[in-house]
C-alpha atoms as a PDB file:
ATOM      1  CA  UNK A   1     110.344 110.652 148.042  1.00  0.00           C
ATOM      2  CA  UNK A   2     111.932 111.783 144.577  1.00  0.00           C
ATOM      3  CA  UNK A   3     109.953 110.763 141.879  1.00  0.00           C
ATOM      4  CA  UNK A   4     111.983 109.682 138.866  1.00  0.00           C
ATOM      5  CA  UNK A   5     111.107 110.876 135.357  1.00  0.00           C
ATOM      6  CA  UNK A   6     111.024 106.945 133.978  1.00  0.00           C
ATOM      7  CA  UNK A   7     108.605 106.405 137.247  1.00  0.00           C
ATOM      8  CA  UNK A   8     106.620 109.237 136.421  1.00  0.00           C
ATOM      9  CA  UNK A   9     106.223 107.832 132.922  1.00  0.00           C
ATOM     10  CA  UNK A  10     105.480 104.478 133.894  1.00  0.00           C
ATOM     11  CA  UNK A  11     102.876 105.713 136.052  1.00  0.00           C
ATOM     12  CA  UNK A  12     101.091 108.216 133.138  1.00  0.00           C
ATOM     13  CA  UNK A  13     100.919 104.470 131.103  1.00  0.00           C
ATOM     14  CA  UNK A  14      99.443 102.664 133.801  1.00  0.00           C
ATOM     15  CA  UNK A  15      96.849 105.289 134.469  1.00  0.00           C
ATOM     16  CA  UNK A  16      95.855 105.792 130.280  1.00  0.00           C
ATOM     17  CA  UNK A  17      95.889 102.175 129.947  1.00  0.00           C
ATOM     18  CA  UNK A  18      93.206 101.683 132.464  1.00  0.00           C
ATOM     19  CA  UNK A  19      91.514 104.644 130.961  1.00  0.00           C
ATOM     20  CA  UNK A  20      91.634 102.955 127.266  1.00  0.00           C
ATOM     21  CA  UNK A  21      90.393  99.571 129.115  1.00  0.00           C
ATOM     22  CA  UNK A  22      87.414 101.297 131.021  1.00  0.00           C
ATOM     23  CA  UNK A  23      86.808 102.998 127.591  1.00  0.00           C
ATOM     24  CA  UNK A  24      86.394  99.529 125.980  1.00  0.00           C
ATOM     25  CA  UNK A  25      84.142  98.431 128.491  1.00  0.00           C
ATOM     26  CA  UNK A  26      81.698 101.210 128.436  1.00  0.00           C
ATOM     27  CA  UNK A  27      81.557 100.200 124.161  1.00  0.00           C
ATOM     28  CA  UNK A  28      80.650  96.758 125.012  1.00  0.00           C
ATOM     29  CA  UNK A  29      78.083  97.942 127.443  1.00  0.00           C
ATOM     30  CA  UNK A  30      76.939 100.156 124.990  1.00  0.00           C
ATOM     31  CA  UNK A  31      76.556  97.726 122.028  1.00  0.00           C
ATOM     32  CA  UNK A  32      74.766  95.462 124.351  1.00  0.00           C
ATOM     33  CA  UNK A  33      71.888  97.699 123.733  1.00  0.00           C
ATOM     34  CA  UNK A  34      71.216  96.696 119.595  1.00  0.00           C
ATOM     35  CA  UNK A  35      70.551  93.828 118.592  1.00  0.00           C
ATOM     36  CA  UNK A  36      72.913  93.824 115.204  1.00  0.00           C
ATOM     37  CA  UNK A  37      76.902  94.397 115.363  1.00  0.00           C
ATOM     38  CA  UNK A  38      78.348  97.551 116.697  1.00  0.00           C
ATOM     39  CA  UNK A  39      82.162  98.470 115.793  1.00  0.00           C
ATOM     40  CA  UNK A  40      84.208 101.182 116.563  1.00  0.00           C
ATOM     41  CA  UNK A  41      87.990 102.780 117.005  1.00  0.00           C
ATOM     42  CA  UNK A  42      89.114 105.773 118.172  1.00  0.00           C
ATOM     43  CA  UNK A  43      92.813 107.149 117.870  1.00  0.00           C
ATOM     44  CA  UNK A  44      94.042 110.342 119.470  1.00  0.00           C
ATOM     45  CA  UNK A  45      96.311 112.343 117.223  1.00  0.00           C
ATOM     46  CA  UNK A  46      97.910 113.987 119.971  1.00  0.00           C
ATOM     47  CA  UNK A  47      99.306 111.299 122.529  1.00  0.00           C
ATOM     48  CA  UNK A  48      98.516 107.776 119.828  1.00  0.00           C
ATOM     49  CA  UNK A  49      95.956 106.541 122.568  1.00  0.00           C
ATOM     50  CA  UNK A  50      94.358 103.925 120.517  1.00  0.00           C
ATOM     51  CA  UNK A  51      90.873 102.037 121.466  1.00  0.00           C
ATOM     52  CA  UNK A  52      88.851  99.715 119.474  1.00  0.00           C
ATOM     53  CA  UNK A  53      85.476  97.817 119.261  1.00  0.00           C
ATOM     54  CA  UNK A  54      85.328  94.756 116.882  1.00  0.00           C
ATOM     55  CA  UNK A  55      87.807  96.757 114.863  1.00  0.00           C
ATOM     56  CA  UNK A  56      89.005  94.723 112.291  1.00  0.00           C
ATOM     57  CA  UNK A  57      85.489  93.447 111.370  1.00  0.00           C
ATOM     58  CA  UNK A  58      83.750  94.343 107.700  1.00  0.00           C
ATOM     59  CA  UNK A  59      81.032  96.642 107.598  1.00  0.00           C
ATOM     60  CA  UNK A  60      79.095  98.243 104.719  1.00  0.00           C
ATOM     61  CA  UNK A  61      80.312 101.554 103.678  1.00  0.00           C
ATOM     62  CA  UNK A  62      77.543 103.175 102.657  1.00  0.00           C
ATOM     63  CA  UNK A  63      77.977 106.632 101.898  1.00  0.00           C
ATOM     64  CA  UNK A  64      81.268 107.048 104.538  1.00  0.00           C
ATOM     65  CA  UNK A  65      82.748 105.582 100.838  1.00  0.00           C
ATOM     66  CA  UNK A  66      82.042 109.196  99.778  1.00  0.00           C
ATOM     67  CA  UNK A  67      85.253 110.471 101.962  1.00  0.00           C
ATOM     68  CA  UNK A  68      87.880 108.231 100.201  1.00  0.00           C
ATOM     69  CA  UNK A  69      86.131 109.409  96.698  1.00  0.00           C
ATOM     70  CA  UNK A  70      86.494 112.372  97.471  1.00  0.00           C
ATOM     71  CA  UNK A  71      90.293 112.068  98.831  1.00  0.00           C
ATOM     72  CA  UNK A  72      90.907 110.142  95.419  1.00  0.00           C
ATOM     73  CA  UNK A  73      89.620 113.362  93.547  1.00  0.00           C
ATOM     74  CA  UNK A  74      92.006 115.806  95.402  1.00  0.00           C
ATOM     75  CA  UNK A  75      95.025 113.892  95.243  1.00  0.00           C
ATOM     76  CA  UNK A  76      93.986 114.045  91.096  1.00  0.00           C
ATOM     77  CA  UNK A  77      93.845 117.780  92.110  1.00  0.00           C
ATOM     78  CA  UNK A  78      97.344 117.783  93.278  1.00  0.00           C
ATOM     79  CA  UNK A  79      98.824 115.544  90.516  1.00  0.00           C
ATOM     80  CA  UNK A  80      97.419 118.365  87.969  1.00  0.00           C
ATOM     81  CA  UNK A  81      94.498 116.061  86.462  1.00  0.00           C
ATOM     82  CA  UNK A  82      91.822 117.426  87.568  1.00  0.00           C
ATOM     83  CA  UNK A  83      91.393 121.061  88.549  1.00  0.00           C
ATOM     84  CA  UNK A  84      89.372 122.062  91.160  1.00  0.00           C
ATOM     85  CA  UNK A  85      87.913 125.272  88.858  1.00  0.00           C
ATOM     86  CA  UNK A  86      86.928 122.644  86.238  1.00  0.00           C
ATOM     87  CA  UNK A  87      83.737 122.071  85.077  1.00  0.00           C
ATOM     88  CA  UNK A  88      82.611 118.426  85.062  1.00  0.00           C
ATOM     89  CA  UNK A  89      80.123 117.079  82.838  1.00  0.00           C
ATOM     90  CA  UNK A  90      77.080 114.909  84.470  1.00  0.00           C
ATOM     91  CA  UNK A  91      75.954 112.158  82.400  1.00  0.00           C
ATOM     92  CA  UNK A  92      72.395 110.542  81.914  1.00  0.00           C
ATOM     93  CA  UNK A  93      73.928 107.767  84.216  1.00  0.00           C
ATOM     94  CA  UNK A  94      74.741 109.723  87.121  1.00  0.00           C
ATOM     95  CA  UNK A  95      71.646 111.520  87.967  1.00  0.00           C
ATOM     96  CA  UNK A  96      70.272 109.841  91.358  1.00  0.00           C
ATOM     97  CA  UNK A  97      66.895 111.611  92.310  1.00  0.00           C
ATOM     98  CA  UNK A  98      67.042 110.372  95.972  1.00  0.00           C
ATOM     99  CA  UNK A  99      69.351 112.864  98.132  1.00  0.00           C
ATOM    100  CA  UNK A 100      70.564 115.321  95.463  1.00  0.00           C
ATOM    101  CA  UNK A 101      70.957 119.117  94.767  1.00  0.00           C
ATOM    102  CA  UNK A 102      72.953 118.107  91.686  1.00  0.00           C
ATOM    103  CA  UNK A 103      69.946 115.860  90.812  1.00  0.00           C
ATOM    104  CA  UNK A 104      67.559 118.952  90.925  1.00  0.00           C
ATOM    105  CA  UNK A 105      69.489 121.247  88.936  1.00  0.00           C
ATOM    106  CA  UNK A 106      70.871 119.011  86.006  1.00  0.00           C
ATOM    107  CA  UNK A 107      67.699 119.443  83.446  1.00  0.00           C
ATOM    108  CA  UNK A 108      69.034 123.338  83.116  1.00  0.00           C
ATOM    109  CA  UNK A 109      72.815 122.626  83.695  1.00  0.00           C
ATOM    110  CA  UNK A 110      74.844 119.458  82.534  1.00  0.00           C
ATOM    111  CA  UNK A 111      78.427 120.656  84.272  1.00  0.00           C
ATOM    112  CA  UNK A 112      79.421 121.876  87.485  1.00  0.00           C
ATOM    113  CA  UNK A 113      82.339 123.094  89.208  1.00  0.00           C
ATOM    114  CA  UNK A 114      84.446 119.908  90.869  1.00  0.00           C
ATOM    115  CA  UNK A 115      85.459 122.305  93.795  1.00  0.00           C
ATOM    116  CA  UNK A 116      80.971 122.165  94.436  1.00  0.00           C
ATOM    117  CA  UNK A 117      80.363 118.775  93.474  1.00  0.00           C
ATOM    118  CA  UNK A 118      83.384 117.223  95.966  1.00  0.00           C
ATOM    119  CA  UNK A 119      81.312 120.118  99.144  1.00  0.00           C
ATOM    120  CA  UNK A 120      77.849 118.938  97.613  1.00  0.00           C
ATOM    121  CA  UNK A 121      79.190 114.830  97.817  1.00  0.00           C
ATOM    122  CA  UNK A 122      80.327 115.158 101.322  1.00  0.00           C
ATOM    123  CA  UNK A 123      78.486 117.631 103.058  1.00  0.00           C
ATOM    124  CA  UNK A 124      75.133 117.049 101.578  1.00  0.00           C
ATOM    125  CA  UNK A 125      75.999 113.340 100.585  1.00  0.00           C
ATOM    126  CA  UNK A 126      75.243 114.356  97.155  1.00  0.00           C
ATOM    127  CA  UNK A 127      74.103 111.240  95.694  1.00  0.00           C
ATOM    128  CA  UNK A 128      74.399 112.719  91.889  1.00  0.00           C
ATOM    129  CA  UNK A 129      77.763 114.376  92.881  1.00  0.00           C
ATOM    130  CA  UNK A 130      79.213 110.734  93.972  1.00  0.00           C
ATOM    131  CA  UNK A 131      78.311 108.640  91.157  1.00  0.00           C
ATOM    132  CA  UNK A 132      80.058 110.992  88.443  1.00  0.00           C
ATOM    133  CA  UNK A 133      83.109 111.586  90.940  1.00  0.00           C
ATOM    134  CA  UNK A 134      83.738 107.677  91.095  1.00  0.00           C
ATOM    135  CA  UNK A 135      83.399 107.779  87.193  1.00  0.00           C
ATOM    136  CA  UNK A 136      85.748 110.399  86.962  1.00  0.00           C
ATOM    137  CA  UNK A 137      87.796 109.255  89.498  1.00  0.00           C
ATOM    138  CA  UNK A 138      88.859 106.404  88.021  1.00  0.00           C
ATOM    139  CA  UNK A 139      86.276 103.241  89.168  1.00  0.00           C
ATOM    140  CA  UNK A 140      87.440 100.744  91.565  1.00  0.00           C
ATOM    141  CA  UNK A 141      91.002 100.144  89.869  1.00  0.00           C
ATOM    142  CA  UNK A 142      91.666 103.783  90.998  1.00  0.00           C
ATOM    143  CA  UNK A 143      90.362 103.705  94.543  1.00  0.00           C
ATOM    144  CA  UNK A 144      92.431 100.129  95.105  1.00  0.00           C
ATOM    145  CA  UNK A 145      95.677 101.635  93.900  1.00  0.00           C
ATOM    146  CA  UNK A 146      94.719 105.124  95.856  1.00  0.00           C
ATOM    147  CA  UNK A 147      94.897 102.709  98.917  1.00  0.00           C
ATOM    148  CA  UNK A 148      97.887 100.986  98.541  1.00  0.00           C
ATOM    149  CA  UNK A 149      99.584 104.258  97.531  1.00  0.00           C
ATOM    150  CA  UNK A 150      97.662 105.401 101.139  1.00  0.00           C
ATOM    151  CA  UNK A 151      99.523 102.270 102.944  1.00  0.00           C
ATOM    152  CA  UNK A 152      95.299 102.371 104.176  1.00  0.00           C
ATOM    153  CA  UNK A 153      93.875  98.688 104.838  1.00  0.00           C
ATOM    154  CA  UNK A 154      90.422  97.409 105.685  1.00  0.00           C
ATOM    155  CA  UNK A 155      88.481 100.163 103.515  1.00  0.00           C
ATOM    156  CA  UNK A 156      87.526  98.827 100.071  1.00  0.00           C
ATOM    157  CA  UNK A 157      85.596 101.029  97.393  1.00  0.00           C
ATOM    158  CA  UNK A 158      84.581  98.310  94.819  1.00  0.00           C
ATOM    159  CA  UNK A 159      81.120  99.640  93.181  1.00  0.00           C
ATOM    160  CA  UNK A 160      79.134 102.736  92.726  1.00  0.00           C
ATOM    161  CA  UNK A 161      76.710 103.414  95.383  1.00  0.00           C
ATOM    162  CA  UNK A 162      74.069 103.191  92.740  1.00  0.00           C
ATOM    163  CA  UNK A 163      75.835  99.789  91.698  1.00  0.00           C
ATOM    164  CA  UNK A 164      75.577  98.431  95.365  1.00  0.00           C
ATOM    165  CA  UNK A 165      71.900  99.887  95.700  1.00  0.00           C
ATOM    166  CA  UNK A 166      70.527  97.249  92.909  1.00  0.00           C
ATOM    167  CA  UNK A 167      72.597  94.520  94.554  1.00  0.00           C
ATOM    168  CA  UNK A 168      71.462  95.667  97.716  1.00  0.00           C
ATOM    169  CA  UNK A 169      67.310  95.638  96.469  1.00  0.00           C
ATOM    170  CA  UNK A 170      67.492  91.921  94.974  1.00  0.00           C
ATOM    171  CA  UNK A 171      68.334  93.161  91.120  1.00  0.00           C
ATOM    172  CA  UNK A 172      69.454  90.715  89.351  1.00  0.00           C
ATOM    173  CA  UNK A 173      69.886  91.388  86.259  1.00  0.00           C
ATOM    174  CA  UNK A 174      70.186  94.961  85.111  1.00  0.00           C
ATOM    175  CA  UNK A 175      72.216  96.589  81.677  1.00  0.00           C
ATOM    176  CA  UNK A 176      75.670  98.525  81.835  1.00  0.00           C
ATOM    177  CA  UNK A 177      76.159 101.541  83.014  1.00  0.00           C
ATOM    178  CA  UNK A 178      76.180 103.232  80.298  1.00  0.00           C
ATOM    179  CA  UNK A 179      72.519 102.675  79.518  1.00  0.00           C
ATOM    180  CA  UNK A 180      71.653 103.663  82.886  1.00  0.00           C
ATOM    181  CA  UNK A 181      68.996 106.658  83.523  1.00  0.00           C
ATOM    182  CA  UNK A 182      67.435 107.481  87.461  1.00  0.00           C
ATOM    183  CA  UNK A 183      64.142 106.068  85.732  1.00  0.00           C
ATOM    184  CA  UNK A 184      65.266 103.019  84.864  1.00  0.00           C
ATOM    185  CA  UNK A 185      67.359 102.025  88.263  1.00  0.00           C
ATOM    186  CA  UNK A 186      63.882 103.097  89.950  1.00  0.00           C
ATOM    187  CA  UNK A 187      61.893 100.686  87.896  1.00  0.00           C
ATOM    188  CA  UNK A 188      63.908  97.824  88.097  1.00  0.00           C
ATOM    189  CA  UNK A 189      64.112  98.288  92.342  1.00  0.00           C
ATOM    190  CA  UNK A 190      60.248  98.157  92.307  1.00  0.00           C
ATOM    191  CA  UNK A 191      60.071  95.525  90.707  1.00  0.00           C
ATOM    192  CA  UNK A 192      61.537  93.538  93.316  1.00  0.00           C
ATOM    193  CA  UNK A 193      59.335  92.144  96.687  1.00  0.00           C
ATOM    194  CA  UNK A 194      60.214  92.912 100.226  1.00  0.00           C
ATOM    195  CA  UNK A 195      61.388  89.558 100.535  1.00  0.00           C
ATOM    196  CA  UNK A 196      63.870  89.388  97.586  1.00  0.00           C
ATOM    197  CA  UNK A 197      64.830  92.723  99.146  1.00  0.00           C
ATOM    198  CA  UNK A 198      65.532  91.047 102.547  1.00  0.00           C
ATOM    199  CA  UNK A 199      67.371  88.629 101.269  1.00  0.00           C
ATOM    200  CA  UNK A 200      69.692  90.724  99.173  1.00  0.00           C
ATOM    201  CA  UNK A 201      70.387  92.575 101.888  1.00  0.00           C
ATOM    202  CA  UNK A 202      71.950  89.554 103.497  1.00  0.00           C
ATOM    203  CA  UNK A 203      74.124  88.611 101.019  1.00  0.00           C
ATOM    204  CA  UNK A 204      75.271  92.579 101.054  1.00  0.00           C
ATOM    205  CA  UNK A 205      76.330  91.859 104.484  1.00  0.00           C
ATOM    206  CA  UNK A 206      78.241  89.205 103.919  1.00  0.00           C
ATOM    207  CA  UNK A 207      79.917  90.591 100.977  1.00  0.00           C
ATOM    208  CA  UNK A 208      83.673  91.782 101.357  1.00  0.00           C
ATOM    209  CA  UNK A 209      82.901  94.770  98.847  1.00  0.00           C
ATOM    210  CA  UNK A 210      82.601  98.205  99.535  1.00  0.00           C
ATOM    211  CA  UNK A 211      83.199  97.919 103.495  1.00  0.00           C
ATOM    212  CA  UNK A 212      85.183  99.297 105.831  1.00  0.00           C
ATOM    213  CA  UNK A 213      86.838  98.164 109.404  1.00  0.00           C
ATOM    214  CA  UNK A 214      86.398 101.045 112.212  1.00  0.00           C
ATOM    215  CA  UNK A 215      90.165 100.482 112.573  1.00  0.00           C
ATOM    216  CA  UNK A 216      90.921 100.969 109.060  1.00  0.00           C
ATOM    217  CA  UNK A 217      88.014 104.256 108.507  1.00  0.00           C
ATOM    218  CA  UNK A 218      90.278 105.890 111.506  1.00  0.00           C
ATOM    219  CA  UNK A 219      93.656 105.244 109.923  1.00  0.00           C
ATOM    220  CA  UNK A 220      92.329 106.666 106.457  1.00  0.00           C
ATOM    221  CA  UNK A 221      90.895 109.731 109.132  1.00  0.00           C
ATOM    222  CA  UNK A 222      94.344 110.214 110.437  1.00  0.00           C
ATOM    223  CA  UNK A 223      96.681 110.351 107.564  1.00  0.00           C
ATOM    224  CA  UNK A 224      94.045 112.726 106.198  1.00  0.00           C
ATOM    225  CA  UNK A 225      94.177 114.802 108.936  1.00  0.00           C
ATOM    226  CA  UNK A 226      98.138 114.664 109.351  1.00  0.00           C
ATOM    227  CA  UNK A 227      98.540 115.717 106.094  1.00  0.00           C
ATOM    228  CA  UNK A 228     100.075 112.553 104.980  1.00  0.00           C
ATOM    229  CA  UNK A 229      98.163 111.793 102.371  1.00  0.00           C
ATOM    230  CA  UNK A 230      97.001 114.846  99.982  1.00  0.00           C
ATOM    231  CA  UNK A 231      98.851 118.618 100.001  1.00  0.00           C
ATOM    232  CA  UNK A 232      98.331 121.244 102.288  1.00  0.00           C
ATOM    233  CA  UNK A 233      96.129 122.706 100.066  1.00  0.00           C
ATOM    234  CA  UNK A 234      93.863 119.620  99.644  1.00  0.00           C
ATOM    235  CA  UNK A 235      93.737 118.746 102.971  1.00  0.00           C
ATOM    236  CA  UNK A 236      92.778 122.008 104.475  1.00  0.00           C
ATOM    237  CA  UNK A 237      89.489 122.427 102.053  1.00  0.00           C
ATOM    238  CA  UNK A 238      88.804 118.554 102.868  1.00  0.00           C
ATOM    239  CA  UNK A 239      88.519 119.360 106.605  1.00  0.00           C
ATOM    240  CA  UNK A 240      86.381 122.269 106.087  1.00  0.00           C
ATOM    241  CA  UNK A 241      84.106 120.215 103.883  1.00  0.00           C
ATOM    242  CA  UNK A 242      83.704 117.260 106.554  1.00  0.00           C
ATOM    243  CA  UNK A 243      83.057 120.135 109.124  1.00  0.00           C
ATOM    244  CA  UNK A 244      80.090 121.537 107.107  1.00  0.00           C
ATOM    245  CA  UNK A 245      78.427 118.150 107.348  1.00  0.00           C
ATOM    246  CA  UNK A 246      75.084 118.319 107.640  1.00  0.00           C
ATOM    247  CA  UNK A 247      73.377 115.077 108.073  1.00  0.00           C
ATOM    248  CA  UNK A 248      72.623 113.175 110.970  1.00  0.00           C
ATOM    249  CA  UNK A 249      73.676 115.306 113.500  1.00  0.00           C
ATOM    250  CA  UNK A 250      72.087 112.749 115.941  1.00  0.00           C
ATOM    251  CA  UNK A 251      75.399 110.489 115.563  1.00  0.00           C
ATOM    252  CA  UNK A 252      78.690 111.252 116.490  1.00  0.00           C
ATOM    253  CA  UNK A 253      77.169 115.057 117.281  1.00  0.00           C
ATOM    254  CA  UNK A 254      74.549 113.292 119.072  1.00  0.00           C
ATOM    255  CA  UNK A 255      75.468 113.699 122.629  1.00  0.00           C
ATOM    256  CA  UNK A 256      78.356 116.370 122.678  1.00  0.00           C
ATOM    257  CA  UNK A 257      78.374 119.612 124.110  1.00  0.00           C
ATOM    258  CA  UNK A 258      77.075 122.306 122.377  1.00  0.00           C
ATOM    259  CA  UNK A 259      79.470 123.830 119.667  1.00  0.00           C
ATOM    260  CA  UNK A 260      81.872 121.098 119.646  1.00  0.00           C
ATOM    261  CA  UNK A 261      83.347 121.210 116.254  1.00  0.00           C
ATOM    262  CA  UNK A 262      83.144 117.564 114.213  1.00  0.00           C
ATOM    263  CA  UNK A 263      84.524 116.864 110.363  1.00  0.00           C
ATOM    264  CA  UNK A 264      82.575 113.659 110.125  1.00  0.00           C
ATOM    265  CA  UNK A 265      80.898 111.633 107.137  1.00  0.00           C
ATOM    266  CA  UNK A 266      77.918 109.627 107.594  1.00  0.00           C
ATOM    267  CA  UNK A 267      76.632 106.895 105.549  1.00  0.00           C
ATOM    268  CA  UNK A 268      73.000 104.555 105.512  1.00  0.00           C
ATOM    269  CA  UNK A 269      70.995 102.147 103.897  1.00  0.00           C
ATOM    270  CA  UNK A 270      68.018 101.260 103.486  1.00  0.00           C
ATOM    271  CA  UNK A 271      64.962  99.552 105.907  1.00  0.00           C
ATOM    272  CA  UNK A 272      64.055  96.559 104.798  1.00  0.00           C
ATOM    273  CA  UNK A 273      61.392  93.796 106.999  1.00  0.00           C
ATOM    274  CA  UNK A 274      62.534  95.869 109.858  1.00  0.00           C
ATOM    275  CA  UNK A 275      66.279  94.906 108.938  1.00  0.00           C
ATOM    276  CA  UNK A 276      68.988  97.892 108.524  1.00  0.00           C
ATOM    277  CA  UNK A 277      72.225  96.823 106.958  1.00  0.00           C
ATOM    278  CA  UNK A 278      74.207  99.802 107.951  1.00  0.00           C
ATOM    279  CA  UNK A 279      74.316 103.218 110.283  1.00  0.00           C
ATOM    280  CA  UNK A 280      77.387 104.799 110.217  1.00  0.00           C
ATOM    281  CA  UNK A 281      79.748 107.682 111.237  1.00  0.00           C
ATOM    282  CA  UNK A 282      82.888 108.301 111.127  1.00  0.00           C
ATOM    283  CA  UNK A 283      85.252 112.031 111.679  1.00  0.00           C
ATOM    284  CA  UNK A 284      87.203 113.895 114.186  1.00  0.00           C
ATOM    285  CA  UNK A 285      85.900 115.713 116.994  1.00  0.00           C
ATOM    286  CA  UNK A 286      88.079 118.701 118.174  1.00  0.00           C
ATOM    287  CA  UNK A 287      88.646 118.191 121.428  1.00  0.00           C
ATOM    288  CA  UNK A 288      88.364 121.281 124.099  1.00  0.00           C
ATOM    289  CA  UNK A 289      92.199 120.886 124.832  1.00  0.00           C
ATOM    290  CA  UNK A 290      93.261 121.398 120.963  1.00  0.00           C
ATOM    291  CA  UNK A 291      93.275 118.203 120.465  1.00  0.00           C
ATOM    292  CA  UNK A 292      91.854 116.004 117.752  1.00  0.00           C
ATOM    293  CA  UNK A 293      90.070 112.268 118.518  1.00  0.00           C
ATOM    294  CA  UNK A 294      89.565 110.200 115.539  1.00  0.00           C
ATOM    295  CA  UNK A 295      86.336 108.400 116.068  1.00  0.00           C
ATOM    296  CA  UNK A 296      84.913 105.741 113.776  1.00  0.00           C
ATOM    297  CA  UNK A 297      81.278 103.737 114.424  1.00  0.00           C
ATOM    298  CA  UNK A 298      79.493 101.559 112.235  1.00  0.00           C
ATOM    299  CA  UNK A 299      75.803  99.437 113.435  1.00  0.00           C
ATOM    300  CA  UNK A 300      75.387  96.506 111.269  1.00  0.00           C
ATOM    301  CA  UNK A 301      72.055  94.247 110.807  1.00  0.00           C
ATOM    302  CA  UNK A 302      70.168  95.911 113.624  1.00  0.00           C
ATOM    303  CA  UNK A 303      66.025  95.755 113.752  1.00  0.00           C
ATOM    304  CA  UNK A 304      66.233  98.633 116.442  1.00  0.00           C
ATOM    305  CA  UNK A 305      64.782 101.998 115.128  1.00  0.00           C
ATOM    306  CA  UNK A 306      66.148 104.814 113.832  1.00  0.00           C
ATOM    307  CA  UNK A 307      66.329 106.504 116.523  1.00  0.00           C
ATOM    308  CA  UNK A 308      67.589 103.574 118.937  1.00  0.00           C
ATOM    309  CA  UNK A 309      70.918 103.110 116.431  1.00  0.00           C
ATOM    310  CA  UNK A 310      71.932 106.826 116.108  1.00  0.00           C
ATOM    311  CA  UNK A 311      71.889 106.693 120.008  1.00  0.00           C
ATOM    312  CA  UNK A 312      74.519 103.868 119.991  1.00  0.00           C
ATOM    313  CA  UNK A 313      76.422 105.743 117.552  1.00  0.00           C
ATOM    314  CA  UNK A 314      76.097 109.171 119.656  1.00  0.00           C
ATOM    315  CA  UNK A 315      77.033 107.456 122.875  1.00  0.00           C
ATOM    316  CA  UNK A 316      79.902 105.658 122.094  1.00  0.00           C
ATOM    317  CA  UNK A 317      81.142 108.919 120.883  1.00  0.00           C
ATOM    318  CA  UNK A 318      80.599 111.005 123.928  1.00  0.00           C
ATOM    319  CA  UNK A 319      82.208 107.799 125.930  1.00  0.00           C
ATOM    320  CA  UNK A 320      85.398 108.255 123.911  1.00  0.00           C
ATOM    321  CA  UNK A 321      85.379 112.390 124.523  1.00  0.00           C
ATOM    322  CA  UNK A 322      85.187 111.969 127.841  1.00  0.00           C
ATOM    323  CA  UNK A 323      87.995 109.925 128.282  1.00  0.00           C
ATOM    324  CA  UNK A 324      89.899 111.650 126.119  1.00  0.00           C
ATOM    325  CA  UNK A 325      89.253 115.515 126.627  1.00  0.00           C
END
């Protein structure tokens, strides 16, 4: 029997959309196994093939907010702004002891070189690099109009990271940024109890602010990676930086074959009364036929351990390889 070409393509639909719907399945099975909310979207840039998990849901950035930060800082780059040889001043307000290189160096040296603090923010989550990049960068009026200008929806950049930390810990009141030193942020987080902490962390949950859906994090992923959004000579460096990524390698890298090259960010908070608000990764894995898979994941109010939640993250990720390898 001849086969027609319009057959033939029917039948390659048929057979991906059961593959997408067995995808989805495995997810749910997956997810089954926290006890707090489990989203995620995947999007291959080669054929479109498009799954998702809860995908239009809100969940708390964290430190995946450091990838659009850094976007917004490039596309400064290419609008002649900022350049990426300049030397950018870190204020009293920015240091952030907690998960900085930038942190450990600033006594002997107030300015660094954007082109290391936008490697440092993203690769190392540089927690000192991020807080003078959003200053720099413009604040939230910047990052709103960034996504609009991005056509990007369902990612929101509203606060600092150290901002969102206070809100997170029960802080009430606190003074403006300006008067802000790493002392002082520390002091006024222990002064709160575990269970204004615990109940802070609720309302950060439930707070619209500095989230992002999985099916938003992997459109922002692909028009980075398409080139759509920043130049040629932005976007290559920005790849190269997400590849370098060195923290939790128990996530999407989790559960992958050996060697398989991922430009990822990762973002957490805080353990609080056994409560998590947010374990997170999102990239693109390269794929072994030269192909590219978006991949977004984000665990939301889970008690389960550490361990336990980067396992979700890692095996939904190795479920979407395999069907798409």
């Amino acid at each position: 029997m001849k086969l027609t070409r319009r057959y033939l393509l029917a039948l390659g639909t048929g057979i991906s959309a059961a593959a997408d719907r067995s995808l989805s399945e495995e997810w749910r099975r997956v997810a089954g196994a926290t006890d707090g909310t489990v989203g995620a979207a995947a999007l291959n840039l080669t054929y479109g093939r498009f799954v998702s998990l809860n995908g239009d849901e809100r969940f708390p950035l964290a430190s995946v907010c450091k990838l659009p930060i850094a976007m917004n800082i490039l596309a400064l780059v290419d609008e002649g702004k900022l350049a990426l040889n300049q030397e950018i001043e870190v204020l009293p307000r920015d240091v952030v002891s907690s998960v900085s290189a930038l942190a450990t160096r600033w006594a002997a040296q107030r300015r660094f070189p954007l082109n290391e603090m936008i490697e440092l923010m993203v690769a190392q989550s540089d927690n000192t690099a991020v807080e003078t990049l959003f200053r720099v960068g413009g604040d939230r009026p910047a990052m709103e109009a960034r996504f609009r200008e991005w056509k990007v929806e369902g990612v929101r950049v509203d606060r600092s990271e150290r901002q969102c930390g206070l809100d997170r810990n029960g802080v009430e009141h606190y003074p403006p940024a300006l008067e802000w030193t790493d002392g002082m942020i520390n002091a006024l987080i222990a002064k709160t109890s575990p269970a204004m902490r615990y109940r802070a962390t609720r309302r950060y949950l439930d707070d619209p602010r500095d989230t992002g859906t999985p099916n938003g994090t992997a459109q922002l992923l692909a028009r980075a990676f398409r080139g759509e959004v920043l130049s040629k000579s932005s976007t290559a460096p920005l790849i190269e930086i997400l590849k370098a990524t060195t923290t939790f390698p128990t996530r999407l890298k989790g559960l992958l074959p050996s060697g398989t090259i991922v430009a990822h960010k990762t973002g957490s908070t805080g353990t609080v009364k056994g409560l998590t608000a947010a374990t997170n990764d999102s990239g693109v894995i390269f794929l072994p036929n030269g192909g590219h898979l978006v991949v977004s994941v984000y665990v939301k109010a889970s008690t389960r351990t550490d361990a336990a939640r980067d396992s979700i993250i890692a095996r939904i990720a190795r479920a979407a390889f395999d069907a798409y390898q």
